[in-house]
Structures are given as structure tokens and as C-alpha cells.
Protein backbone atom coordinates (compact mmCIF):
# COMPACT_ATOMS: atom_id res chain seq x y z
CA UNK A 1 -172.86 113.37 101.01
CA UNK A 2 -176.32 114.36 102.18
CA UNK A 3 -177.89 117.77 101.28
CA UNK A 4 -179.13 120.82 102.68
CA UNK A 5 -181.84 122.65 101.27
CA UNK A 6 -180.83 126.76 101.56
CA UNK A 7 -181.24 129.70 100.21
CA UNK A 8 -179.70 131.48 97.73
CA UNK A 9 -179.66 134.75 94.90
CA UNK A 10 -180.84 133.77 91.77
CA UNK A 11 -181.74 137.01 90.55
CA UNK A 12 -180.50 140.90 90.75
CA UNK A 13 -182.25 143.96 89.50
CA UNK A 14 -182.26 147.51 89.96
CA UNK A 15 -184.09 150.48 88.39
CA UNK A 16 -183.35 154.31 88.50
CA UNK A 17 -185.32 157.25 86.97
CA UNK A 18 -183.60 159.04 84.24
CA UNK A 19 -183.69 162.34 85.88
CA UNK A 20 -180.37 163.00 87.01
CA UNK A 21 -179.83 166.20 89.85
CA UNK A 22 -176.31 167.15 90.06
CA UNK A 23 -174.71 169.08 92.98
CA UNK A 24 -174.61 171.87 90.82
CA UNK A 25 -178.63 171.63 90.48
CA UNK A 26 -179.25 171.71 94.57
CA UNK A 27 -177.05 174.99 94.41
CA UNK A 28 -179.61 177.14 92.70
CA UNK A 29 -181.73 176.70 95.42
CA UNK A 30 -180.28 176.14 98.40
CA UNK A 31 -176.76 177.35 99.82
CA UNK A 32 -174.37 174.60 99.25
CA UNK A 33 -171.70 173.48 96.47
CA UNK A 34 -170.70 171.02 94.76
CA UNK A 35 -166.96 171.07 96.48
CA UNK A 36 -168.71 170.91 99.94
CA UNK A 37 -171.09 168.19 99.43
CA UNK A 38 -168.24 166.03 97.33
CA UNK A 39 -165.94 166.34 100.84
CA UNK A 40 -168.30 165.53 102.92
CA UNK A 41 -170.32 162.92 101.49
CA UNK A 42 -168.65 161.53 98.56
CA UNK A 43 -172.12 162.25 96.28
CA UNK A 44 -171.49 164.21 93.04
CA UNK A 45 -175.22 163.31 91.99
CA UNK A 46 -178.27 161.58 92.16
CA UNK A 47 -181.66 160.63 91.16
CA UNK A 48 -185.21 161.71 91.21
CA UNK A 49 -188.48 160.59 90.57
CA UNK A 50 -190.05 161.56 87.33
CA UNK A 51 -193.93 163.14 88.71
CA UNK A 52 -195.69 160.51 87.11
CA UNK A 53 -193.43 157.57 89.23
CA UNK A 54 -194.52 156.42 92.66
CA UNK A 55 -192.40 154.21 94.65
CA UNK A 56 -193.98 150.59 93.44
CA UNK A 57 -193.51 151.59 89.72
CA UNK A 58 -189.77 151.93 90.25
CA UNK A 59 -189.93 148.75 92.43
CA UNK A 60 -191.51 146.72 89.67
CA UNK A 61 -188.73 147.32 87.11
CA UNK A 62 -186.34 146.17 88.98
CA UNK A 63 -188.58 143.62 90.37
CA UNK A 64 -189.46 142.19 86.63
CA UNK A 65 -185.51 142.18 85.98
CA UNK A 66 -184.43 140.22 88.94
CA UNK A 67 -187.19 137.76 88.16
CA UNK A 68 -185.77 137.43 84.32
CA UNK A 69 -182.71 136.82 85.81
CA UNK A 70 -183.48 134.13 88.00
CA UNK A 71 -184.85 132.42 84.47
CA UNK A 72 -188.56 132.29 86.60
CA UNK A 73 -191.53 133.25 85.65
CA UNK A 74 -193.36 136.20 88.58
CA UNK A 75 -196.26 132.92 89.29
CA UNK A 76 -193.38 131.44 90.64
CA UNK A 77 -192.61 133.57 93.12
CA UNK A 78 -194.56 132.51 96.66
CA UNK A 79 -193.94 135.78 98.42
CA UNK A 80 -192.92 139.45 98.10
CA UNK A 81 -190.90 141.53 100.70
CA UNK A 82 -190.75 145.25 100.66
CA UNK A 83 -188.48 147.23 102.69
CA UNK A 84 -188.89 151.34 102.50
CA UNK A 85 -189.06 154.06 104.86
CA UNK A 86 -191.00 155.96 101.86
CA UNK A 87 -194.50 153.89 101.06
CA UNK A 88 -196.81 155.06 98.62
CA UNK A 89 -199.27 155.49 101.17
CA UNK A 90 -199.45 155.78 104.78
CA UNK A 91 -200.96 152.44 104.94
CA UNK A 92 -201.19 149.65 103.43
CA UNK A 93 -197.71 148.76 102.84
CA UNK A 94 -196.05 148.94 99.35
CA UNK A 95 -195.55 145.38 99.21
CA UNK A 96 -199.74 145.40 97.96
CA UNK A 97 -198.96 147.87 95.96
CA UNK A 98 -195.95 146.17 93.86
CA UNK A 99 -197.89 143.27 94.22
CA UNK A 100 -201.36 144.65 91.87
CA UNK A 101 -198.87 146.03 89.54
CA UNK A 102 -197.25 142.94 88.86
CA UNK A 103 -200.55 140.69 89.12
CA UNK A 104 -199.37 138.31 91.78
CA UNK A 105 -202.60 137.95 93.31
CA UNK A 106 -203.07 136.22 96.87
CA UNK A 107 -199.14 135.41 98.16
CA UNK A 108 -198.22 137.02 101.27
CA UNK A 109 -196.75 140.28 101.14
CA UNK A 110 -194.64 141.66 103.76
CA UNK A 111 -193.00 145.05 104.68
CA UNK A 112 -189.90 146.16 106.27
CA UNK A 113 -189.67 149.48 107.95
CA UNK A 114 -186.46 149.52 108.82
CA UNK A 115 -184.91 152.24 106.90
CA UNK A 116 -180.91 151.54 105.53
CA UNK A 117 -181.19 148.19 106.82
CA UNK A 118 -184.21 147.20 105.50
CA UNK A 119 -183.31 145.23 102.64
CA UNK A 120 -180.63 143.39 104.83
CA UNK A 121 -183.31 142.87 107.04
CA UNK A 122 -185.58 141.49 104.22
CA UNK A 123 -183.34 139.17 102.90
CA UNK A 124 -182.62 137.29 106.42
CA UNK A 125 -186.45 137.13 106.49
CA UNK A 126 -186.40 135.30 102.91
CA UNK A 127 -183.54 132.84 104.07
CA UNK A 128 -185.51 131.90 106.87
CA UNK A 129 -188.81 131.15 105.54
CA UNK A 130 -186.95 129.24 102.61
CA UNK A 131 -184.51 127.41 104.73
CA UNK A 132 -188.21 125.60 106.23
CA UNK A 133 -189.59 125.02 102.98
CA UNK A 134 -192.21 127.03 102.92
CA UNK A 135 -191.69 129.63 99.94
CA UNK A 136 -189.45 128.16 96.60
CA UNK A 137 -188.71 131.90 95.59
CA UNK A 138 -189.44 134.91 97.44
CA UNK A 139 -188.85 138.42 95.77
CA UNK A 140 -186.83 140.74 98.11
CA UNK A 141 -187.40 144.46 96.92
CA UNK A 142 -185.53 148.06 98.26
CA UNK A 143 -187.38 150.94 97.01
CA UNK A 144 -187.28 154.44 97.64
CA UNK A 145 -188.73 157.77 96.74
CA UNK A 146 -187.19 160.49 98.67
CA UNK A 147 -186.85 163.55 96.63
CA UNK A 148 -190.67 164.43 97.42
CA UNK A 149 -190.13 164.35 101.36
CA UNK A 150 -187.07 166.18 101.62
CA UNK A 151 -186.57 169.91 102.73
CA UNK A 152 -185.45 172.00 99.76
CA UNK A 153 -183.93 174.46 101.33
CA UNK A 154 -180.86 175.96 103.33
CA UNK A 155 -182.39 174.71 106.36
CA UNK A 156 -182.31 171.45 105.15
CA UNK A 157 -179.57 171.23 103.37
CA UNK A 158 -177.35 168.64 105.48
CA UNK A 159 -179.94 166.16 105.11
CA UNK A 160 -181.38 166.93 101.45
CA UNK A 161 -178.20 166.75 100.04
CA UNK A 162 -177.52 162.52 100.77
CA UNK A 163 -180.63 161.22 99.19
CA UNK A 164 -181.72 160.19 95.87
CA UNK A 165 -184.57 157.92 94.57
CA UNK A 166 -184.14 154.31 93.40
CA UNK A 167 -185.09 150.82 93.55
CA UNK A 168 -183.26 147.30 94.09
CA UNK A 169 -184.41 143.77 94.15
CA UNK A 170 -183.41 140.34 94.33
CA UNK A 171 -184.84 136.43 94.30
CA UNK A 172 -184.49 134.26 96.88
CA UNK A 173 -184.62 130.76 95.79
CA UNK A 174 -184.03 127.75 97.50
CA UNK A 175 -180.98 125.19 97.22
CA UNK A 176 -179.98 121.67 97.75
CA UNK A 177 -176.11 122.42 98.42
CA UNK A 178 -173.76 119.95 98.98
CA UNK A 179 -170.69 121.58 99.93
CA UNK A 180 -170.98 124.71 102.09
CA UNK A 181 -167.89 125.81 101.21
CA UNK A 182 -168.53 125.80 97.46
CA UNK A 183 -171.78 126.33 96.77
CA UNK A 184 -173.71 129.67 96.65
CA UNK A 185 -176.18 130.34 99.05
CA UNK A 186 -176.64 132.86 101.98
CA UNK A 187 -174.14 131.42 104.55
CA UNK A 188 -176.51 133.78 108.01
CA UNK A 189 -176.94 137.41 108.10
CA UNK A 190 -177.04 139.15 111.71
CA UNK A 191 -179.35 141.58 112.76
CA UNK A 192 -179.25 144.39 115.83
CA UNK A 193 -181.22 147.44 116.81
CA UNK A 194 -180.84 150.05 119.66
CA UNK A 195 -183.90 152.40 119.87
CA UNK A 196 -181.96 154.81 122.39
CA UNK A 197 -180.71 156.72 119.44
CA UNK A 198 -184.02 156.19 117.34
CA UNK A 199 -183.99 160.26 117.68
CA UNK A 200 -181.11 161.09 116.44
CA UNK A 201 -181.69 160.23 113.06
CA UNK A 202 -185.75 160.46 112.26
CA UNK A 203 -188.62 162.24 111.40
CA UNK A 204 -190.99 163.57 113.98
CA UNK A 205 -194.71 164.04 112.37
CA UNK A 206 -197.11 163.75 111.62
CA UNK A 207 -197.98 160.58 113.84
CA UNK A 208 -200.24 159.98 117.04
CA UNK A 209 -196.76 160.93 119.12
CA UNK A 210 -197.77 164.55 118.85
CA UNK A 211 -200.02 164.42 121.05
CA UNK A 212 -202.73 166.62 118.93
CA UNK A 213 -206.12 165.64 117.91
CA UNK A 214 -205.31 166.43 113.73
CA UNK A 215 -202.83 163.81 112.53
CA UNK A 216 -201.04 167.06 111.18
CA UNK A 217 -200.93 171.07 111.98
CA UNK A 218 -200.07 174.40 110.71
CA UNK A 219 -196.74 174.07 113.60
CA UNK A 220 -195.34 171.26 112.40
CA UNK A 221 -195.37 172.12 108.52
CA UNK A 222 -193.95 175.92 110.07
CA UNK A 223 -191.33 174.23 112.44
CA UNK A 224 -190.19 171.50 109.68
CA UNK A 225 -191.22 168.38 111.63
CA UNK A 226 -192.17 166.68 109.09
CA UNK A 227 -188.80 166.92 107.50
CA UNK A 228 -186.06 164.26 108.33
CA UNK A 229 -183.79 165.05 110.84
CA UNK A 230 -180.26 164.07 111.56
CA UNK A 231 -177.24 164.62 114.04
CA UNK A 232 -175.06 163.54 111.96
CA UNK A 233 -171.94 163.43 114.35
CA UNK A 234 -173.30 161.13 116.58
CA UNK A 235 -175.30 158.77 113.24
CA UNK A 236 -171.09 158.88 111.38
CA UNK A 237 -169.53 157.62 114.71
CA UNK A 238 -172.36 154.29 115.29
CA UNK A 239 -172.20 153.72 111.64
CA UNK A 240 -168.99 153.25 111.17
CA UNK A 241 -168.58 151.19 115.04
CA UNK A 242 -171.86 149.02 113.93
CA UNK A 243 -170.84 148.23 110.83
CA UNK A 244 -167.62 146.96 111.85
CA UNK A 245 -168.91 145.29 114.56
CA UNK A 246 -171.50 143.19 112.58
CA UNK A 247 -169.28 142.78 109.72
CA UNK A 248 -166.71 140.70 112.05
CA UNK A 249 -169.26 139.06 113.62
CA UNK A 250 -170.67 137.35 109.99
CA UNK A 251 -167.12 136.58 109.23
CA UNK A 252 -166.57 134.56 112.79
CA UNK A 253 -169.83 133.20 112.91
CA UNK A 254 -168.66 131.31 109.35
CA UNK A 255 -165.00 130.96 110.32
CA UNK A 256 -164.26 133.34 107.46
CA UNK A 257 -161.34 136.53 107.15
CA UNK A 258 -161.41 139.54 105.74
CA UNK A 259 -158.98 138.24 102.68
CA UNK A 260 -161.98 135.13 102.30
CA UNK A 261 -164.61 138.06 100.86
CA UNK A 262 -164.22 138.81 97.12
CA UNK A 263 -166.49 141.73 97.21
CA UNK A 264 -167.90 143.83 99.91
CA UNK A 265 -171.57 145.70 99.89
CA UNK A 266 -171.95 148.47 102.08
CA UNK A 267 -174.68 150.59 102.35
CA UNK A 268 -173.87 153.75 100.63
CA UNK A 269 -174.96 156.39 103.01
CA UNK A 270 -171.25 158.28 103.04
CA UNK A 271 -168.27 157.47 101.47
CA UNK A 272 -166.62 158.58 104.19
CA UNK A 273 -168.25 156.14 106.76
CA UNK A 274 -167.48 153.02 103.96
CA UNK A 275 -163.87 154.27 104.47
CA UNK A 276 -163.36 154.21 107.44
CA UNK A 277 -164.84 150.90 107.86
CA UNK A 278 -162.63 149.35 105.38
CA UNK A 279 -159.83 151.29 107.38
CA UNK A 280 -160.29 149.79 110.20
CA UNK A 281 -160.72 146.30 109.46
CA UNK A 282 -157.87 146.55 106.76
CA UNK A 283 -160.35 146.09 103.49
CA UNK A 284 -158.41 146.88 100.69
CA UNK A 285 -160.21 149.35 99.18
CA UNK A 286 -160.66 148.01 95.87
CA UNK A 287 -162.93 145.30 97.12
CA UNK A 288 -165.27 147.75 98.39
CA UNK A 289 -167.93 148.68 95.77
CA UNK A 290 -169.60 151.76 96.04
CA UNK A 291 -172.14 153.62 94.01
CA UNK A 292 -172.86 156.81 96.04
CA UNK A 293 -171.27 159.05 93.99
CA UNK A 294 -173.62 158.62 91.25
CA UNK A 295 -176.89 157.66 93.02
CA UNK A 296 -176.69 159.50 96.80
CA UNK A 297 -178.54 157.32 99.85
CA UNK A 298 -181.32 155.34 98.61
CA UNK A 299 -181.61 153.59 101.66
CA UNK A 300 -183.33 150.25 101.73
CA UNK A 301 -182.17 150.09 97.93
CA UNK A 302 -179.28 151.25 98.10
CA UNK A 303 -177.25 147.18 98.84
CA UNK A 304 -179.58 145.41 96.08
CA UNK A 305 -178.53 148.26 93.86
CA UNK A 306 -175.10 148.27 94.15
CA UNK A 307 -175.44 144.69 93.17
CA UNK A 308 -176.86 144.51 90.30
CA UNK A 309 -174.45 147.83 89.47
CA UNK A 310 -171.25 145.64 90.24
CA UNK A 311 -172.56 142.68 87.89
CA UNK A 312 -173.17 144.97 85.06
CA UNK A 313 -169.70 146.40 85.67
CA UNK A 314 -167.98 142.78 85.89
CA UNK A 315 -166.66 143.43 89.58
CA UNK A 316 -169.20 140.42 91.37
CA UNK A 317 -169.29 137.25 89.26
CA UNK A 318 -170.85 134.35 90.22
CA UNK A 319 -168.94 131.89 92.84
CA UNK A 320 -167.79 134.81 94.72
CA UNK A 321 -167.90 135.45 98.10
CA UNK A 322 -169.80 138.67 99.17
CA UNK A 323 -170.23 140.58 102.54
CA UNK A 324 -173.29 143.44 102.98
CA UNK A 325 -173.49 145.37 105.85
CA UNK A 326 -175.83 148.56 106.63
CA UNK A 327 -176.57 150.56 109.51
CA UNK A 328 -179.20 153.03 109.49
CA UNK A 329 -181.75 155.01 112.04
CA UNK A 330 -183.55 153.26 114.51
CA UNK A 331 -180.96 153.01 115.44
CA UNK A 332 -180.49 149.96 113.19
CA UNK A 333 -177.82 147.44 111.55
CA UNK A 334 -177.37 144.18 109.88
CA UNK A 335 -174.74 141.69 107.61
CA UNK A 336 -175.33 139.30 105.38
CA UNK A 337 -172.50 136.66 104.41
CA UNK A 338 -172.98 134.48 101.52
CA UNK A 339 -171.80 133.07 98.01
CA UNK A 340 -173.19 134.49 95.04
């Protein structure tokens, strides 16, 4: 039987600081509780930066994990892709930045701004350029810092109150499988934007969009622009349609059911979106790992984290069938299908 080379995870590894930042903390300074952000989100707590961290130092860690696990060494590793909506830096990218901490010198480094989806995103990027032969291993990193951007007060409590800091990352290696049905590797992943409801979930300055001739102004820090902003109705009700939507999709596209995925991945951005989801397409819930409560929305990280989470905690073993799926502003959403 001839062979096809593919792509496949050889390597998980996440990082989180150690400060933790309960519900209870958010309470002494902003009006909210710990019953009414547990209803409506599922988050009991999450995790913030240490003042010393930036957003590649958290990336290496569990950047230098996943590469350990893939039994490589980080020369290896022919290119790096870095999804986050929070860089370091306006410009350049993080990917530079993870790069010079880890001494990778000269292979390409790419970066994916597309929020929640990002590392989804990412890792289609990875299959492709590894399904042509052009990269052996490519390190696919989710990294996040948002406790420094986010409105600490009452007026921002709907948004404040879903994100926490952390970082995820995997390597893609490439495959010679034999039988598709058997052997791990990234079966597709699907991808999908719709930029009419780009505003609905975003955050307005600074940029050259304002129309002023100072990147930023007294107004927008008074008026909170450059805060995220959410309608969160209208960002619940696409999620949870999106998701669905691109979940089935992966599944047909590989002639796969529901009751053919061992494990599901969601991105953990409510746990009452990931529940309806599995609602509606009859998941049973205990397939459906989630680690929101502990760790809040760390968008682009929050998929690689959850898998490296569900490893430590025995729940995804290797052979198994996995499904991610992630929807997030832009707006933006994306599956992956493959065997682990």
C-alpha cells in the first residue's frame, strides 16, 4: 500500500502564570459576584500575568514543552506560527519575539490575528505547508496576555470578567501514513469568516480608523475605546450556530459521526455556548472537555491548552479521534478533525 506523507501532533504544551484571580478577587473592585459570573459564563477563576511576564515568555514554556514532547530538538523545527490578538508590541509580530527567546534564528515566522480562532487557524496553515514538504516540524503557538488590556471596572465588567492569560502550543510534524483510518494525523480543518459582524465583538482604537492625526487621544482613553467591546447576545447566538455548523461540516467532509469522535475541543469562551453546541448535535457531554472554569477565555490558547490539560488528566490518549472547533470576533470560525 503506497503512502502519504501528512501531518500530524507530535507534541502538546501549555503554560499558565501562577497567579490565580478568583471571582471573588474581581468583586473588590468592580460590581459583580461570584454567583453571577458562575451562571453566566461557567468561569469560577482565572489567570494573570505576573508584571515581569510578557506574552512570548509564557509562549516559550509551553513552546519548550511541546518540543520535549515531540522527542525534537527546537533546531529542528523549520517554522514558528503565532496566533494572538495580544502581541507584545504593536508591530513586529510575536512570532520574532518567541523566536529570539528561543534562539531559532532565520526560519520563517508567521502570525495569526485571528483572535479565538487563531490557533485553529494556525494549525491548518502548518498542515498545509507540511502536506508539500516544505517544513518537517512547524511549532504552532496560542498565547495570550489579556489581564493588562482589559477594563477594570463596573463599566467593563461583562467583558473583563471572561478573560484570563495563558499560553498553548503544539508540533506539527510530518507523516508517511498508510492507513487513513488508523493512523494519526490531521484528517482537514475548515475555515470561515464574515466581517459584517467584525463590530460586534472588537476593539475600536487606537488605529488609523479614527480618523485623527495622533494614533491615540485624551477621548478615546475618556470614552473607553480602547477597551474591548462586546454584544454579547448577538456573539452567544453565531457562536453557538458557527460552531455547529463547521463542526458537521469536518465530520462529512471525512465521512465521520458524532459517536466516531473520542474527544471534543471547543474553544472555551462560555460554558454555556459549549453546551448548547453539544445539545444540539447530541454530544454526550462527557466527551466534551472543558477548562474554562479554571482558566476563563484565553483565546487563541485556549484549544492547545485544553489539550495538553486533557493529556495530563488521562481523558485524550493517543489513537483517539479528536474534533476542535472555535468561533471568535471577526466574525471568525474554524474545525479541525484529526487522530491524535
Amino acid at each position: 500500500m503506497s503512502k502519504q506523507l501528512r501531518a500530524k501532533i507530535s507534541g502538546v504544551g501549555s503554560y499558565v502564570p501562577p497567579r490565580v484571580v478568583t471571582n471573588h478577587d474581581l468583586a473588590k473592585f468592580m460590581e459583580t459576584s461570584d454567583e453571577w459570573i458562575t451562571q453566566r459564563s461557567g468561569i469560577k477563576e482565572r489567570r494573570w500575568a505576573l508584571p515581569e511576564q510578557m506574552n512570548a515568555d509564557m509562549a516559550r514554556e509551553a513552546s519548550e514543552k511541546a518540543i520535549r514532547q515531540a522527542g525534537i530538538d527546537k533546531s529542528d523545527i523549520g517554522m514558528i506560527i503565532f496566533a494572538t490578538l495580544n502581541p507584545d508590541h504593536f508591530f513586529p509580530g510575536n512570532g520574532v519575539f518567541l523566536q529570539e527567546k528561543m534562539g531559532m534564528h532565520g526560519i520563517p515566522a508567521l502570525d495569526i490575528r485571528q483572535q479565538c480562532s487563531g490557533f485553529v487557524y494556525g494549525l491548518s496553515v502548518a498542515d498545509q505547508y507540511i502536506r508539500t514538504g516544505t517544513h518537517k516540524h512547524i511549532l504552532v503557538v496560542g498565547s495570550e496576555i489579556h489581564s493588562r488590556g482589559l477594563d477594570k471596572t463596573t463599566r467593563g465588567r461583562d467583558v473583563t470578567v471572561l478573560f484570563g492569560d495563558g499560553a498553548g502550543a503544539v508540533v506539527v510534524s510530518g507523516t508517511e501514513i498508510a492507513n487513513g483510518a488508523t493512523d494519526p494525523h490531521i484528517y482537514s480543518t475548515h475555515l470561515h469568516s464574515d466581517g459584517r459582524g467584525a463590530k460586534n465583538l472588537w476593539m475600536p482604537a487606537p488605529g488609523p480608523a479614527m480618523h485623527t492625526e495622533e494614533r491615540i487621544t485624551h477621548e478615546m482613553l475618556d470614552e473607553g475605546l480602547h477597551y474591548p467591546k462586546m454584544d454579547g447576545k448577538r456573539v452567544f447566538v453565531e457562536a453557538v450556530t458557527r460552531m455547529g455548523e463547521v463542526l458537521i461540516e469536518g465530520l462529512q467532509h471525512n465521512k465521520l459521526n458524532i459517536q466516531d469522535i473520542d474527544v471534543f475541543l471547543f474553544h472555551q469562551a462560555n460554558i454555556r455556548i459549549n453546551e448548547a453546541v453539544a445539545e444540539s448535535l447530541k454530544i454526550p457531554r462527557e466527551r466534551v472537555f472543558n477548562t474554562i472554569h479554571k482558566y476563563g477565555n484565553t483565546t487563541a490558547a485556549t484549544i492547545p491548552l485544553g489539550m495538553d490539560d486533557a493529556l495530563q488528566a488521562g481523558v485524550l490518549k493517543k489513537g483517539m479521534r479528536v474534533a476542535m472547533a472555535a468561533f471568535g470576533s471577526g466574525y471568525t470560525w474554524a474545525s479541525a478533525i484529526l487522530r491524535y
